[in-house]
Protein backbone atom coordinates (compact mmCIF):
# COMPACT_ATOMS: atom_id res chain seq x y z
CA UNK A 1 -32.69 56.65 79.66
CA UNK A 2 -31.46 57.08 76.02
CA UNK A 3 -34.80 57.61 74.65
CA UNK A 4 -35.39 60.47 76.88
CA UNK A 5 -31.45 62.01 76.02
CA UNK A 6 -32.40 61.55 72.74
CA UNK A 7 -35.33 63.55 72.67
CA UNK A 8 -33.73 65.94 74.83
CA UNK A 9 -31.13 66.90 71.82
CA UNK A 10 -33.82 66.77 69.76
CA UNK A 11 -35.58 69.38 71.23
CA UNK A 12 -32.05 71.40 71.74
CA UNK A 13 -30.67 70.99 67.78
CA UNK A 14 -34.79 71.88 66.33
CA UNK A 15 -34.82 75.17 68.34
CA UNK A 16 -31.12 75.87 67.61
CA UNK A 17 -31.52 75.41 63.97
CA UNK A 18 -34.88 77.39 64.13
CA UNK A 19 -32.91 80.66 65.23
CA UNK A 20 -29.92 80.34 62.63
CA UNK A 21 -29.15 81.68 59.23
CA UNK A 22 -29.15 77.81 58.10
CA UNK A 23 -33.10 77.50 58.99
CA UNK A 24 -34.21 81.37 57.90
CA UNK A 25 -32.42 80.58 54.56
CA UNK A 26 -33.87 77.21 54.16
CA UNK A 27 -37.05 76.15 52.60
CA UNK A 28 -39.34 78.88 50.93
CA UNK A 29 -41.52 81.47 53.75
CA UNK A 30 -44.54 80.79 54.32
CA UNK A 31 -47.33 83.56 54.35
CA UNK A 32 -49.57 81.52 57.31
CA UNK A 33 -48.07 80.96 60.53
CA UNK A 34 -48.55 76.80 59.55
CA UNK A 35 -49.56 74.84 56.72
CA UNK A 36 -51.46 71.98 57.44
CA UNK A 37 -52.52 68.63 55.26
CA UNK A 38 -56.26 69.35 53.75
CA UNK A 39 -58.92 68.02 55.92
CA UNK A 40 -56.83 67.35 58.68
CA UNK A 41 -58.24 68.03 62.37
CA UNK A 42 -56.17 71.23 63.93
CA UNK A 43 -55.61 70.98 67.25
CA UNK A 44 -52.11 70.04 69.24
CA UNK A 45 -51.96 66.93 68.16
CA UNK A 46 -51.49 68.36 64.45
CA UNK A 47 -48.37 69.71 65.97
CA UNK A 48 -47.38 65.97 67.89
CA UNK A 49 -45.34 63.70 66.34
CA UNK A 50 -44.94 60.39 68.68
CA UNK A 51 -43.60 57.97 65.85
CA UNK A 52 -40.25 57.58 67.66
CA UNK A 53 -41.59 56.56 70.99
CA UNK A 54 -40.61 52.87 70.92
CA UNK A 55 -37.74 53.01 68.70
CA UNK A 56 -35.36 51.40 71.39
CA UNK A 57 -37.98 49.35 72.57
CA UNK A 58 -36.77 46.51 70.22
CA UNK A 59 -33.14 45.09 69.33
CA UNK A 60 -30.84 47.15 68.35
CA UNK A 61 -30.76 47.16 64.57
CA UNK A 62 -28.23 44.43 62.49
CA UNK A 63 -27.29 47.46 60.13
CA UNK A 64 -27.04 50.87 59.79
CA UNK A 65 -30.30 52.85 60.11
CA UNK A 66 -31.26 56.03 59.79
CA UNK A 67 -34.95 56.94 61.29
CA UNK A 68 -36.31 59.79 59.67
CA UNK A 69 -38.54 63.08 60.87
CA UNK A 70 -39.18 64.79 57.81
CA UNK A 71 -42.57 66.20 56.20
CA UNK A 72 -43.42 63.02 55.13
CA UNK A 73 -43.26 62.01 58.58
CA UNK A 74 -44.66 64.84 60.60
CA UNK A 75 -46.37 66.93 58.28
CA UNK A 76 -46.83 70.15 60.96
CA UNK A 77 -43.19 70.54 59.38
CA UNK A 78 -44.00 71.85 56.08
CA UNK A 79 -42.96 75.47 55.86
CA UNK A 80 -41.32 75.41 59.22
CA UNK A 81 -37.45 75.18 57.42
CA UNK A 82 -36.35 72.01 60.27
CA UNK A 83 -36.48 68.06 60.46
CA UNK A 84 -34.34 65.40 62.52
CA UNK A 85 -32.72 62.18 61.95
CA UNK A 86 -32.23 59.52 64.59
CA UNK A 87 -29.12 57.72 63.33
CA UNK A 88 -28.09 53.93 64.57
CA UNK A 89 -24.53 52.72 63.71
CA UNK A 90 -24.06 48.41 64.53
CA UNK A 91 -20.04 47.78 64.83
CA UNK A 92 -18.63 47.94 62.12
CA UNK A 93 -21.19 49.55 60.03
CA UNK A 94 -21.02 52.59 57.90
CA UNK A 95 -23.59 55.36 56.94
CA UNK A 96 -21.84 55.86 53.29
CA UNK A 97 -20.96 58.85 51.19
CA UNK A 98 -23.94 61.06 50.62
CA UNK A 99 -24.93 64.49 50.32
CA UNK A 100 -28.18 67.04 51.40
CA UNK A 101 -28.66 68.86 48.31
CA UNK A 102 -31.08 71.58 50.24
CA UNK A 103 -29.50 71.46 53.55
CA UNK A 104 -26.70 71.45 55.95
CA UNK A 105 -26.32 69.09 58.37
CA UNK A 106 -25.99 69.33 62.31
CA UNK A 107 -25.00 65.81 63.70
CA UNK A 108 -24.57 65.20 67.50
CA UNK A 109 -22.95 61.92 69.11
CA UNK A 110 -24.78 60.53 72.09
CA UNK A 111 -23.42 56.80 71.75
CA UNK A 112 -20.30 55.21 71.27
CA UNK A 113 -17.90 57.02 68.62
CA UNK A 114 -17.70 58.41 64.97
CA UNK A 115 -15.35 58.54 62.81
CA UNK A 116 -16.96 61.03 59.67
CA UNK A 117 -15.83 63.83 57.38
CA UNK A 118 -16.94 65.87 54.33
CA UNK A 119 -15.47 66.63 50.64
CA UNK A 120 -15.83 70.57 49.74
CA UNK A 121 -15.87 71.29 46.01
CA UNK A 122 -11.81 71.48 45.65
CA UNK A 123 -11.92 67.96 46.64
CA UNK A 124 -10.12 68.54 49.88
CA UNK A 125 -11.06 65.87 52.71
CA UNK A 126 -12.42 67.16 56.16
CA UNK A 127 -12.28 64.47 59.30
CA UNK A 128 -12.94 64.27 62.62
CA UNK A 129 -13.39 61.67 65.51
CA UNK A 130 -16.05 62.08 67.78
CA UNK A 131 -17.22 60.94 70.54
CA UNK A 132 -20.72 61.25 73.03
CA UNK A 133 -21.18 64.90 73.72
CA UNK A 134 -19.34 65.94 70.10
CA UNK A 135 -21.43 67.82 67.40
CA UNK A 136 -20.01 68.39 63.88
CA UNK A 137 -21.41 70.61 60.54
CA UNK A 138 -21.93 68.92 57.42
CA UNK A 139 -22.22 72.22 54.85
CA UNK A 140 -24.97 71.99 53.23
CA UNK A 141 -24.79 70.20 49.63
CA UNK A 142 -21.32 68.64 50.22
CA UNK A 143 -20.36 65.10 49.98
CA UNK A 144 -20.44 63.28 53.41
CA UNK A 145 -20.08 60.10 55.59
CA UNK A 146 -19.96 58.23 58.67
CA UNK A 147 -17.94 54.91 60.18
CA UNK A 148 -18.20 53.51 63.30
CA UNK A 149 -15.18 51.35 63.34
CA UNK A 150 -15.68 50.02 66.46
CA UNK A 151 -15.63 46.19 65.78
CA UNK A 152 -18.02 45.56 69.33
CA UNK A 153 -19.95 48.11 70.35
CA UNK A 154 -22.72 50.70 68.60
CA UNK A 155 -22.82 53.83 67.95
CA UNK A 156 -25.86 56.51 67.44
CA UNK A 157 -26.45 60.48 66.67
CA UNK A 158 -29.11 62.86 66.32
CA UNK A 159 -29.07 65.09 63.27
CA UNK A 160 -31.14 68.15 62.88
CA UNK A 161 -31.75 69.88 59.08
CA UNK A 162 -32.53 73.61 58.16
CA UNK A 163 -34.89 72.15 55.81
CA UNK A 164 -38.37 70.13 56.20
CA UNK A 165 -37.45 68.27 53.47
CA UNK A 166 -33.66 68.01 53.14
CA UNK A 167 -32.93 65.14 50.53
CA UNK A 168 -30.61 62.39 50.34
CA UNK A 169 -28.26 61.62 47.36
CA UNK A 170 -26.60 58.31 48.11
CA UNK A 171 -23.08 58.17 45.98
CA UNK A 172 -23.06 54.95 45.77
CA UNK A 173 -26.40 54.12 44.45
CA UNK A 174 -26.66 57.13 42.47
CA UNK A 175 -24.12 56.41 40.28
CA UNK A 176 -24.22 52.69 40.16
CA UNK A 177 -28.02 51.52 40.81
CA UNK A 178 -29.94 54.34 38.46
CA UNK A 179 -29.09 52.94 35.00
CA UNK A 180 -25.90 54.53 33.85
CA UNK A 181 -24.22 52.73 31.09
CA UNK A 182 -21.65 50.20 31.90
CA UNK A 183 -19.30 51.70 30.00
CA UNK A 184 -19.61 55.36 30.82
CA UNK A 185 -18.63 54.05 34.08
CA UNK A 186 -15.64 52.19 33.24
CA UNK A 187 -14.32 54.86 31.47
CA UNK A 188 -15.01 57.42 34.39
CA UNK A 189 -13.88 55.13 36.79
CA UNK A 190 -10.76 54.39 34.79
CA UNK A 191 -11.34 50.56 34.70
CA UNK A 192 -13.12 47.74 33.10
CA UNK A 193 -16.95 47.11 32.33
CA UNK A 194 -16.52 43.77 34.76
CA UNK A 195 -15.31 45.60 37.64
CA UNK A 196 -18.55 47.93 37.23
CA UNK A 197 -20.88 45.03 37.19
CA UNK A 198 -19.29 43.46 40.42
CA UNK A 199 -19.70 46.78 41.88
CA UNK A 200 -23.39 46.79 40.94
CA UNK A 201 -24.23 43.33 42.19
CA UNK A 202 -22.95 44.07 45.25
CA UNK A 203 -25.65 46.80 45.59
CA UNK A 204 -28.15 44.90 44.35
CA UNK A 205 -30.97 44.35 46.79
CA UNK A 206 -30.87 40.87 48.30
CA UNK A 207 -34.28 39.33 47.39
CA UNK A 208 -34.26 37.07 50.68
CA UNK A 209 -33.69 40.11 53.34
């Protein structure tokens, strides 16, 4: 039953997003009606993406995860200005600041609760609660997050992009997993070179995950 709600919104957010400003002034036009990969057999199942089909056929997931539907994923995307995200929240867990550099985002709640929000560029904090049957805008570009603080149950969302490629710029390990100096970030942070390495460690990847 939630697989087929699931793909329900799916369907609902793509052809939504496909008829606003936020898709026509997305990714570059195209000048064919569809690109397609070199080689590749065109027929309708160049236009079928089934990659989600068992995604609740298994345990739920121990930590957040995101399942993507991008061009890398479905390639009959390319040009077309949309993807989708399937997003799983655990209790507890957090989906953390991040941003879409070449989209906005359209997030709908069909499990559980979220509390999320956004940061505009005069650093003025945007939040909202919601709950199954709630849909929020993340503009495109803009700092971002999600928590479900539920300590016992899960939480999950659709989200649909005006881009086929939208991009994901993870705060965290942006700034602290890409090689900046130490001390840069002490002295940006406004604290000491040890704090920054405990900071790092912690995002370290654990070797025996």
């Amino acid at each position: 039953m939630a697989s087929t709600f699931v793909l329900y919104v799916m369907i609902c957010l793509v052809l939504g997003f496909l008829s606003s400003p936020i898709a026509q002034a997305g990714d570059p036009d195209i000048i064919t009606d569809f690109v397609i990969p070199a080689n590749a057999t065109l027929d309708g199942s160049s236009f079928t993406f089934t990659g989600i089909r068992n995604l609740y056929a298994t345990d739920p997931p121990p930590t957040f995860r995101v399942t993507k539907i991008g061009m890398k994923e479905f390639p009959a995307l390319n040009g077309q200005s949309v993807s989708m995200a399937i997003l799983d929240y655990p209790a507890g867990s957090v989906n953390p600041p991040h941003t879409h550099p070449r989209s906005a985002e359209l997030l709908f709640v069909f499990e559980g609760s979220l509390d999320l929000g956004f940061i505009d560029t005069t650093n003025m904090l945007f939040t909202q609660t919601l709950q199954p049957g709630d849909m929020f805008i993340f503009p495109k570009g803009l700092v971002h997050f999600q928590y479900n603080k539920n300590a016992t149950e899960p939480a999950a969302a659709v989200s649909a992009f005006g881009s086929a490629n939208a991009g994901t710029v993870s705060v965290p390990m942006s700034v602290f997993a890409t090689g900046i100096d130490d001390a840069i970030l002490a002295e940006s942070f406004k604290t000491d070179v040890a704090t920054i390495q405990k900071i790092k460690a912690g995002l370290a990847p654990n070797p025996n995950a």
